[in-house]
N, C-alpha and C. Protein backbone atom coordinates (compact mmCIF):
# COMPACT_ATOMS: atom_id res chain seq x y z
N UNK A 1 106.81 72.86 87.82
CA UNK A 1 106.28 71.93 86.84
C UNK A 1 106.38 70.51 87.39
N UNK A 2 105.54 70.00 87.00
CA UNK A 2 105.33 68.62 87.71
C UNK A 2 105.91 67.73 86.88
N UNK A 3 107.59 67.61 86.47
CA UNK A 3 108.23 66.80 85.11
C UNK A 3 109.39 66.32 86.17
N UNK A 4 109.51 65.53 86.82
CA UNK A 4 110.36 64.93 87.88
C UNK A 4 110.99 63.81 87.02
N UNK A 5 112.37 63.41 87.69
CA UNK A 5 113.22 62.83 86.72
C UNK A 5 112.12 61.12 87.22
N UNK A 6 113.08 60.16 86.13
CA UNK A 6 112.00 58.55 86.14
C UNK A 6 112.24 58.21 87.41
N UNK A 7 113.46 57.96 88.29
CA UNK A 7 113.47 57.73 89.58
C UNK A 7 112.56 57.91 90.40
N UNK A 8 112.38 59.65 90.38
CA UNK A 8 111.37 60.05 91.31
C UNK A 8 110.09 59.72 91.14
N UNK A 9 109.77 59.40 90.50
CA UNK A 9 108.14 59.28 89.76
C UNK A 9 108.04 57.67 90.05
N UNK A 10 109.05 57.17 90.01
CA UNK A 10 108.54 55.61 90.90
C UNK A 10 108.72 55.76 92.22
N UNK A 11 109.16 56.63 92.67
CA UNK A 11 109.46 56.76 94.30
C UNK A 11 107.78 56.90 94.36
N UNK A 12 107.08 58.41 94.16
CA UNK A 12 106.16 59.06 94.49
C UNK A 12 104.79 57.85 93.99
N UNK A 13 105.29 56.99 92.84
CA UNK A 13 104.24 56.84 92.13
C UNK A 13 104.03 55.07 93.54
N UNK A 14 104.91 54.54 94.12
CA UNK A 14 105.36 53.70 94.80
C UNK A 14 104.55 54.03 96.08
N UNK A 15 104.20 55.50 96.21
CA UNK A 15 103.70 55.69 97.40
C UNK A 15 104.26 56.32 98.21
N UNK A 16 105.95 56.90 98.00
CA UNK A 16 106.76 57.72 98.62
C UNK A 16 105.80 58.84 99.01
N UNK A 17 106.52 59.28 99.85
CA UNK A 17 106.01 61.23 100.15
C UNK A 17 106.95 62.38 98.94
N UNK A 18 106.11 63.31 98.80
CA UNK A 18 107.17 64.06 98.05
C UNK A 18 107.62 65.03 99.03
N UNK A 19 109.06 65.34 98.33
CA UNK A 19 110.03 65.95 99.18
C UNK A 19 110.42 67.70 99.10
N UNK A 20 109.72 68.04 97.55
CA UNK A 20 110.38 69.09 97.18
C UNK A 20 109.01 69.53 96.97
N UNK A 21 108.90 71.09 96.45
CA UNK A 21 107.79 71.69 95.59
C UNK A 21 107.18 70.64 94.08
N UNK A 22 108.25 70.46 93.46
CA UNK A 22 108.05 70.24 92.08
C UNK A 22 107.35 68.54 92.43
N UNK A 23 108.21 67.59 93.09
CA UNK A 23 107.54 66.85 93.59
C UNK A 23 105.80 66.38 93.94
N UNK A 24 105.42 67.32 95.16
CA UNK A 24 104.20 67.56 95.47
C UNK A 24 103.78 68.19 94.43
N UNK A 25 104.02 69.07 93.21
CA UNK A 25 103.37 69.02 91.84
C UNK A 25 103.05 68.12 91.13
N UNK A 26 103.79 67.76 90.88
CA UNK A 26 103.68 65.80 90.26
C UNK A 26 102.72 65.30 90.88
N UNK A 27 102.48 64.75 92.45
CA UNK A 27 101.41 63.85 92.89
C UNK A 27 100.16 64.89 92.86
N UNK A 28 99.81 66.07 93.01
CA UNK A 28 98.94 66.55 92.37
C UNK A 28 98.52 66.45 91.03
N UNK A 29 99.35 66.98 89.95
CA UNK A 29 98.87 66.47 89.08
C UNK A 29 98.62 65.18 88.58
N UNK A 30 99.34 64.14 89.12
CA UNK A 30 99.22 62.90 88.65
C UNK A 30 97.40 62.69 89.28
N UNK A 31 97.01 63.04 90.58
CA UNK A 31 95.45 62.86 91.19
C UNK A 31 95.03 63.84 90.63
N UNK A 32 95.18 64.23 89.83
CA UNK A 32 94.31 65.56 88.83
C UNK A 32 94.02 64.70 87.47
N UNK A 33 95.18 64.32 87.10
CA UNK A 33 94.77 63.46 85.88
C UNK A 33 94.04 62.25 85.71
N UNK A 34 94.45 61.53 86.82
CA UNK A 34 93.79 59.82 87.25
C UNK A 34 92.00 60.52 87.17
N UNK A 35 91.69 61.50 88.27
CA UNK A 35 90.49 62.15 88.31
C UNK A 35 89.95 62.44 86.75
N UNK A 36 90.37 62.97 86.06
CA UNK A 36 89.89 63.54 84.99
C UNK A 36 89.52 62.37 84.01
N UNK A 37 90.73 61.71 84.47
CA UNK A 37 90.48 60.24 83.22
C UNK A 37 89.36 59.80 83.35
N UNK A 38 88.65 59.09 84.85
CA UNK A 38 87.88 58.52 84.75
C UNK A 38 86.04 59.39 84.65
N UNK A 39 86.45 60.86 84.32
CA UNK A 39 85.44 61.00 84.07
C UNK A 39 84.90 61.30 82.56
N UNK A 40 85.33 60.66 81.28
CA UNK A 40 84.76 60.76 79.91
C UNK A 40 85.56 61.46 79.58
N UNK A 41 84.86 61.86 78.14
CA UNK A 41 85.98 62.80 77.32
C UNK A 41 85.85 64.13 78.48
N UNK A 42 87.09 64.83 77.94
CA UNK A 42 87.25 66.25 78.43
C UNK A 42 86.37 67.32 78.16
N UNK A 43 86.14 67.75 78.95
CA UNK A 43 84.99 69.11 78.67
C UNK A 43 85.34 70.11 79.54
N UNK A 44 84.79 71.29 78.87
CA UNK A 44 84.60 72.58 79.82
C UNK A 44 84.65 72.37 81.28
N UNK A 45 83.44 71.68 80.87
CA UNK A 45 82.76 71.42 82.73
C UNK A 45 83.59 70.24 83.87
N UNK A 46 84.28 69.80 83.39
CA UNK A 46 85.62 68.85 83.81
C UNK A 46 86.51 69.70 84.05
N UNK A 47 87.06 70.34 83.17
CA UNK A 47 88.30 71.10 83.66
C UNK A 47 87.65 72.10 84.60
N UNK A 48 86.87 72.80 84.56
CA UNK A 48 85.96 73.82 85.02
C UNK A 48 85.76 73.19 87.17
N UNK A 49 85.86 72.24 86.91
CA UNK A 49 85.68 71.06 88.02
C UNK A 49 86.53 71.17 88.83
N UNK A 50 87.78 70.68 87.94
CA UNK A 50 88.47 70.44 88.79
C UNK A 50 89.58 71.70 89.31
N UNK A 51 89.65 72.82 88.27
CA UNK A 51 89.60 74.24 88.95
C UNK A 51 89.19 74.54 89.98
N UNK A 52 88.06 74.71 90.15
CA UNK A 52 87.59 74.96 91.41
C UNK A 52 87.84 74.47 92.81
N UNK A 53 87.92 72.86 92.54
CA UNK A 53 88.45 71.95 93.62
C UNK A 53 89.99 72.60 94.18
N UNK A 54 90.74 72.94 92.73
CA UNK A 54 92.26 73.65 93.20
C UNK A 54 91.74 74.66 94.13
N UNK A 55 91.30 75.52 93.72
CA UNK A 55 91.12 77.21 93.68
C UNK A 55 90.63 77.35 95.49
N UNK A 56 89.37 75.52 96.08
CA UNK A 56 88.91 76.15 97.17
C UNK A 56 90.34 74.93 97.99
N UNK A 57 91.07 73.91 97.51
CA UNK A 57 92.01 73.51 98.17
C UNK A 57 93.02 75.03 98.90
N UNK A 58 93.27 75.90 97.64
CA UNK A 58 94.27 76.68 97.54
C UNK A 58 93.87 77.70 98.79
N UNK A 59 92.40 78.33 99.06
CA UNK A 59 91.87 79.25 99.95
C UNK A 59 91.77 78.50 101.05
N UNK A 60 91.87 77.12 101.21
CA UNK A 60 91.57 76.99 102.66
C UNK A 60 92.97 76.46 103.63
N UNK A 61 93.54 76.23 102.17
CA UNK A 61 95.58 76.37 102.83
C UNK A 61 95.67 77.60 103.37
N UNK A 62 95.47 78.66 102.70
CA UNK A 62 95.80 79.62 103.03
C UNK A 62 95.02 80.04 104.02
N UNK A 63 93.69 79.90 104.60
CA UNK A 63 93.05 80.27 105.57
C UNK A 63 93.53 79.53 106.79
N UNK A 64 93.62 78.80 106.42
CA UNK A 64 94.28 77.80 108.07
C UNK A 64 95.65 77.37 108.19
N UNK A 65 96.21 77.43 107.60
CA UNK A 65 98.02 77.73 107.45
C UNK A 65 98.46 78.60 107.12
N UNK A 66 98.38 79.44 105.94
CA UNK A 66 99.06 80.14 105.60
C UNK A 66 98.72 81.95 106.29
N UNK A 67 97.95 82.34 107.06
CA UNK A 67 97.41 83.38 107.44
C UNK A 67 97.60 83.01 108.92
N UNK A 68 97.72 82.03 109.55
CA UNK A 68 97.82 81.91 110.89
C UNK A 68 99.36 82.38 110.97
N UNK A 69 100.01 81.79 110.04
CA UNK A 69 101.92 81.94 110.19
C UNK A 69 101.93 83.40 109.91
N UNK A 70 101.44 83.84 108.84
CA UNK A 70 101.73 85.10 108.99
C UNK A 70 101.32 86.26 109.89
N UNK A 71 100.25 85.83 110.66
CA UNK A 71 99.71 86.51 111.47
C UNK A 71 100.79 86.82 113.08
N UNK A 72 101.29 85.28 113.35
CA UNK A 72 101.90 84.71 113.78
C UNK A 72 103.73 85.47 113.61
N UNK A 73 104.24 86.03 112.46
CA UNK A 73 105.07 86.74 112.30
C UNK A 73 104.96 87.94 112.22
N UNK A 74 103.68 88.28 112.61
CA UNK A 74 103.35 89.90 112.28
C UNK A 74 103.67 90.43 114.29
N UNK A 75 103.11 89.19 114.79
CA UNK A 75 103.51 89.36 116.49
C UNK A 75 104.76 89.49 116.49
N UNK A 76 105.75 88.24 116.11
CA UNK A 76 106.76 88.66 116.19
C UNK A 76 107.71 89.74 115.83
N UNK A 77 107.77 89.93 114.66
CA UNK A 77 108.24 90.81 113.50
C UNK A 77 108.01 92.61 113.57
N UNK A 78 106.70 92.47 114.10
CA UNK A 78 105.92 93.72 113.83
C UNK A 78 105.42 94.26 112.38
N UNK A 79 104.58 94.59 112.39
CA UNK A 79 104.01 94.91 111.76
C UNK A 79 104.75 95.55 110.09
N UNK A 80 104.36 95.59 108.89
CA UNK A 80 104.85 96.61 108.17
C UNK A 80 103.77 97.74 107.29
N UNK A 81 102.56 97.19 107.15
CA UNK A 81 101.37 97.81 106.84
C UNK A 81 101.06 99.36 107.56
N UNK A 82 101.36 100.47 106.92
CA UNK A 82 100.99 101.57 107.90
C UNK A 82 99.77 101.66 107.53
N UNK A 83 99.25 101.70 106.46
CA UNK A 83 98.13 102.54 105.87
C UNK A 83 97.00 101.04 105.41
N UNK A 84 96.78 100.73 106.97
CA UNK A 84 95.54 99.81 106.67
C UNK A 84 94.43 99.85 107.75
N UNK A 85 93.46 99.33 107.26
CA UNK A 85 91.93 99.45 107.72
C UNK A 85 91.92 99.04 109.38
N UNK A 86 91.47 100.43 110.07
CA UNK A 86 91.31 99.63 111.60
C UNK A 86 90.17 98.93 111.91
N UNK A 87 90.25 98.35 113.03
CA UNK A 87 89.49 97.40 113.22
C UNK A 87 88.10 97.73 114.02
């Protein structure tokens, strides 16, 4: 949840980096909300908006960070998947 104590929220809001998960929640949502404000009342198609913006942020973390590391520990590690699709 993005509910960081008042300290932190002038750190981040100051321009700090965030340090933790909950943190980097906060400056997301805080550029989620600033965004939303300046576009009129709230609607479907606003929230609907800015969903999506999460949803393709969220797939392309995971396509270019988060799937390289794991790919990346699957060399190391070996494998644990027996029963998957060959190539």
């Amino acid at each position: 949840m993005p509910y960081v104590d008042r300290e932190t929220r002038k750190r981040l809001d100051a321009g700090g980096r965030p340090r933790t998960a909950g943190e980097l929640n906060y400056c997301i949502t805080k550029l989620v909300d600033e965004y939303t404000g300046t576009k009129g009342q709230l609607s479907y198609g606003i929230i609907n908006e800015v969903m999506g913006v999460l949803d393709c942020a969220r797939h392309e973390f995971y396509r270019r960070i988060a799937a390289p590391y794991e790919d990346r520990k699957i060399m190391e590690n070996g494998e644990v998947y027996r029963n998957r699709p060959t190539d």
